[in-house]
N, C-alpha and C. Protein backbone atom coordinates (compact mmCIF):
# COMPACT_ATOMS: atom_id res chain seq x y z
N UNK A 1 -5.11 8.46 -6.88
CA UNK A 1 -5.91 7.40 -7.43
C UNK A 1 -7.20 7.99 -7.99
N UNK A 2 -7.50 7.38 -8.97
CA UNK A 2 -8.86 8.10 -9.55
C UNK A 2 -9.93 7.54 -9.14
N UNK A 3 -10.63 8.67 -8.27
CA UNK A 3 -12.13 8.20 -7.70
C UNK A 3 -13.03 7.18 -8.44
N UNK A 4 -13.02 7.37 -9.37
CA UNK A 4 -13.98 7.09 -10.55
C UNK A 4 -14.03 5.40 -10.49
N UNK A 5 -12.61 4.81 -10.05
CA UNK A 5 -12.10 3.07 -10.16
C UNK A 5 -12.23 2.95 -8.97
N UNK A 6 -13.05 3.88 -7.33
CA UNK A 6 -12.93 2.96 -6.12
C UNK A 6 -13.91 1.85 -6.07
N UNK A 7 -15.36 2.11 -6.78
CA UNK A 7 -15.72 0.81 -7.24
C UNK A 7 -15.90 -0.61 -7.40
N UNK A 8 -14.87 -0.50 -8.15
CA UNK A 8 -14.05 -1.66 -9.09
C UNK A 8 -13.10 -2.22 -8.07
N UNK A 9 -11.99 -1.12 -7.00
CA UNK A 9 -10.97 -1.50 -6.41
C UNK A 9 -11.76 -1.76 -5.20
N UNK A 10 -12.86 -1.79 -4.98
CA UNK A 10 -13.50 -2.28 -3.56
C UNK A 10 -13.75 -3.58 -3.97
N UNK A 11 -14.72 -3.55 -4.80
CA UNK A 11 -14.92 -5.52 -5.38
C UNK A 11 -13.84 -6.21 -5.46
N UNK A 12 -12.70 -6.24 -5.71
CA UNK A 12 -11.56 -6.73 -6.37
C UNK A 12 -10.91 -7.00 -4.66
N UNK A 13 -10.83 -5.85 -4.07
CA UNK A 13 -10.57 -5.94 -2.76
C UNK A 13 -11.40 -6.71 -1.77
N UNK A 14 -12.38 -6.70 -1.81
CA UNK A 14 -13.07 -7.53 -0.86
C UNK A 14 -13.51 -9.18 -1.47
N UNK A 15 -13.13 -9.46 -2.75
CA UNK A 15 -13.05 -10.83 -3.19
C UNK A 15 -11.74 -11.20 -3.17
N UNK A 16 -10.15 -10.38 -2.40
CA UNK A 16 -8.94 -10.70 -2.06
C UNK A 16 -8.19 -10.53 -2.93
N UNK A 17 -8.83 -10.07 -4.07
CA UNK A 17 -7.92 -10.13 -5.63
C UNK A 17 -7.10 -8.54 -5.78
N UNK A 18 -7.23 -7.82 -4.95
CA UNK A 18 -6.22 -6.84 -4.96
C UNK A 18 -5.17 -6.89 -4.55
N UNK A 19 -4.30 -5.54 -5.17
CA UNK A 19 -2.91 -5.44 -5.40
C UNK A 19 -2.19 -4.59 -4.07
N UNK A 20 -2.19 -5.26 -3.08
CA UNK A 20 -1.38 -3.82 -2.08
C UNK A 20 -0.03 -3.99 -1.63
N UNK A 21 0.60 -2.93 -1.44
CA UNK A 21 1.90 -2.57 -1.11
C UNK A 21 1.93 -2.77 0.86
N UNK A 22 2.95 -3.63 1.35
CA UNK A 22 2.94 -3.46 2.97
C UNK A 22 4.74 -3.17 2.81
N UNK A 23 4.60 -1.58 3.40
CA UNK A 23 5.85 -1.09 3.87
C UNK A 23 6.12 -1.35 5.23
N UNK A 24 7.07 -1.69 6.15
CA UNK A 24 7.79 -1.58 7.24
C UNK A 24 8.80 -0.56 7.29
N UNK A 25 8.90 0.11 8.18
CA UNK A 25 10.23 0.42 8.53
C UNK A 25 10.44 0.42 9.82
N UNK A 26 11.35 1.05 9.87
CA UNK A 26 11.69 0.94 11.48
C UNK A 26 12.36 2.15 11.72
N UNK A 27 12.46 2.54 13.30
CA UNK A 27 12.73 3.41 13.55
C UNK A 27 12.17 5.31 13.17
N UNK A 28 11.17 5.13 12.97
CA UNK A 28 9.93 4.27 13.74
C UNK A 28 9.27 3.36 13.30
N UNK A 29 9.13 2.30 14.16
CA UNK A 29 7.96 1.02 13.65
C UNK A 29 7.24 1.37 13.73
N UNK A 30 6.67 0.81 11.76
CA UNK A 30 5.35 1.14 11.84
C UNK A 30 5.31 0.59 10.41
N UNK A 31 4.02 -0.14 10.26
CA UNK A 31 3.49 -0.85 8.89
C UNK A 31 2.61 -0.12 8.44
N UNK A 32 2.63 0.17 6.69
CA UNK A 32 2.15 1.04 6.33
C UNK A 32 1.31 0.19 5.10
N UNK A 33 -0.01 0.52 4.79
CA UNK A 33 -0.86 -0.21 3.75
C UNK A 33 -0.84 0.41 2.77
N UNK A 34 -0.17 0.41 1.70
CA UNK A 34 -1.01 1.03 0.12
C UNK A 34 -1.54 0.47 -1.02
N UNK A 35 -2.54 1.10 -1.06
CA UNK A 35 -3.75 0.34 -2.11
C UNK A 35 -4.80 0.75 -1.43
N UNK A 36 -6.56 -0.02 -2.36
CA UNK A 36 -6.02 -1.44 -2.96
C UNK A 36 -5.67 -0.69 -4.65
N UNK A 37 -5.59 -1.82 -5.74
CA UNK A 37 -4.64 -1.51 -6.61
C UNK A 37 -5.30 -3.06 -7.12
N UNK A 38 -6.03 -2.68 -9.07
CA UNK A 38 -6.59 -4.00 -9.34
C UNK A 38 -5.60 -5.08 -10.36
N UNK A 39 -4.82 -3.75 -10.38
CA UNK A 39 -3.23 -4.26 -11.28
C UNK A 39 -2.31 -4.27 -10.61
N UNK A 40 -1.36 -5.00 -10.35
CA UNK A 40 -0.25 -5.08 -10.05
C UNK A 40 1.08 -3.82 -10.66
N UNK A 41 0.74 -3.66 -11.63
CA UNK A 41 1.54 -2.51 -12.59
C UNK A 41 1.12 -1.44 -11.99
N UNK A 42 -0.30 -1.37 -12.16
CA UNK A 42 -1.17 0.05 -11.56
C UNK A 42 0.00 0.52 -10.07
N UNK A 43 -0.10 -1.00 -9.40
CA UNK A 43 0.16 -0.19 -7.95
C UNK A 43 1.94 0.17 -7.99
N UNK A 44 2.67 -0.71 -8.94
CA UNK A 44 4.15 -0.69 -9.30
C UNK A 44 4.18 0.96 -9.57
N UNK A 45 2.87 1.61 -10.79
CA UNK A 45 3.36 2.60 -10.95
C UNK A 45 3.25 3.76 -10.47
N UNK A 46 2.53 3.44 -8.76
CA UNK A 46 2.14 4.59 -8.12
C UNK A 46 2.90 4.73 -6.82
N UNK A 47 4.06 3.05 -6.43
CA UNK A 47 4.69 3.07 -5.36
C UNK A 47 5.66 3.89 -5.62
N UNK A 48 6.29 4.31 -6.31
CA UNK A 48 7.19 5.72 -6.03
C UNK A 48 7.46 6.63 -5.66
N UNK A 49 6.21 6.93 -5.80
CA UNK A 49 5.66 8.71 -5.11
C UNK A 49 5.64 8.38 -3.59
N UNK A 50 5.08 7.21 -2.93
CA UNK A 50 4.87 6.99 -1.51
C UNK A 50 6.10 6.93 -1.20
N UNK A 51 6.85 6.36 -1.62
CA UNK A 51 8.06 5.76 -1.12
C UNK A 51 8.75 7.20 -0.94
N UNK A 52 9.23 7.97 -1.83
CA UNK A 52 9.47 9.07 -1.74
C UNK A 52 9.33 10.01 -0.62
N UNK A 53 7.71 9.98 -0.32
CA UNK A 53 7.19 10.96 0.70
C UNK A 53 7.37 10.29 2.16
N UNK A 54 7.73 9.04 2.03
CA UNK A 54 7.71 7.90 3.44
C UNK A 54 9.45 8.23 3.78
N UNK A 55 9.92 8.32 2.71
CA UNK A 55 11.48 8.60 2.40
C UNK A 55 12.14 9.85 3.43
N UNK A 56 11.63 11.01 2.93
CA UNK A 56 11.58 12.33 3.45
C UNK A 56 11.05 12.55 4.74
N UNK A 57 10.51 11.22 5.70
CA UNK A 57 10.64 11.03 6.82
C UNK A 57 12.13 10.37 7.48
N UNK A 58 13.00 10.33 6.91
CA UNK A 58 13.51 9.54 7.01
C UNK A 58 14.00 8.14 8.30
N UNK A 59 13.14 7.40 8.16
CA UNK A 59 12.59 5.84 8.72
C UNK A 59 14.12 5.39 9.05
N UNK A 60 14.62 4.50 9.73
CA UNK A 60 16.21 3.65 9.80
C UNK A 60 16.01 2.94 8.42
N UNK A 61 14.88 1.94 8.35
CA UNK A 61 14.68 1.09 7.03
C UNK A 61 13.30 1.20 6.60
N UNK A 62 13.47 0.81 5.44
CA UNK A 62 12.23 0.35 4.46
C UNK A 62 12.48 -0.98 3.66
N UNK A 63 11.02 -1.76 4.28
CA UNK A 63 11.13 -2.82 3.72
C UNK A 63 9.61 -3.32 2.65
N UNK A 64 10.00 -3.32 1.33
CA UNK A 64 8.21 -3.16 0.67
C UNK A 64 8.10 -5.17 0.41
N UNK A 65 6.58 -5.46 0.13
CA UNK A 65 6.54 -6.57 -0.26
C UNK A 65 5.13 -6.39 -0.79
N UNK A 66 4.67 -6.52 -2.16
CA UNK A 66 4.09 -6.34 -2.88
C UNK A 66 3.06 -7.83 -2.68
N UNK A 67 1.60 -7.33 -2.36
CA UNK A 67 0.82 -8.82 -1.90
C UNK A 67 -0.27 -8.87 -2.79
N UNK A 68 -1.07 -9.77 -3.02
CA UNK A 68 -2.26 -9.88 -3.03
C UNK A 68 -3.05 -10.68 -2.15
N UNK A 69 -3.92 -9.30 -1.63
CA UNK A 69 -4.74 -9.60 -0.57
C UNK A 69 -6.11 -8.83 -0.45
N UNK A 70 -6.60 -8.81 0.75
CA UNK A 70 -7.75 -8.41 1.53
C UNK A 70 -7.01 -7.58 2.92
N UNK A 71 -7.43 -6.14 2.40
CA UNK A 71 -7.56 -5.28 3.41
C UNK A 71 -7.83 -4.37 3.81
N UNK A 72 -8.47 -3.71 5.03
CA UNK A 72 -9.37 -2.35 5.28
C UNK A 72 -8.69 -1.83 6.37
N UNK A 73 -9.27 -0.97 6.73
CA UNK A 73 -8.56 -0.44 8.21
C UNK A 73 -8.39 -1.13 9.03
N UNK A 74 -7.45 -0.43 10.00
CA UNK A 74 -6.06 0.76 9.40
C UNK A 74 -5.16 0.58 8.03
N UNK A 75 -4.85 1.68 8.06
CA UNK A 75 -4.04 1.48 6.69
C UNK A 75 -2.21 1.38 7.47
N UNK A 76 -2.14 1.85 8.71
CA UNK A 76 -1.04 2.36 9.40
C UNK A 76 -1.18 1.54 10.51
N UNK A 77 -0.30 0.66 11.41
CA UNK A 77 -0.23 0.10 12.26
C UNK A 77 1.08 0.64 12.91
N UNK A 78 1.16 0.57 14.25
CA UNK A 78 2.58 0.31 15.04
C UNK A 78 3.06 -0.85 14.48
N UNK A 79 4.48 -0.48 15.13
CA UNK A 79 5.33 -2.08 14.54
C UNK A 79 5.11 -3.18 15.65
């Protein structure tokens, strides 16, 4: 992500209007936060690479659901 837009993606984020990704999987449970993200596309075109590297753990499942919300730490929860 480019430093330069955390900024922008903090305001956007803390007025709820950001774009974040909440992964689940299981085995091991555990919810995973990515973002924030002030486009929806933006974050479409950066969930790949995570997914990938979340992948190469390989989890039992992955489950994504693309939100708009408000959120700070943790980015990583138990299930």
């Amino acid at each position: 992500m480019n430093p330069l837009l955390w900024p922008m993606r903090s305001i956007v984020n803390g007025m709820g209007l950001a774009w974040w990704a909440r992964i689940q999987t299981t085995a091991p449970d555990v919810t995973y936060w990515f973002g924030p993200f002030a486009r929806r596309r933006s974050l479409e075109a950066h969930l790949p690479g995570f997914l990938e590297d979340l992948r190469a753990e390989a989890p039992g499942s992955i489950d994504v659901a693309l939100l708009r919300t408000r959120r700070g730490e943790p980015l990583t929860e138990p299930g």
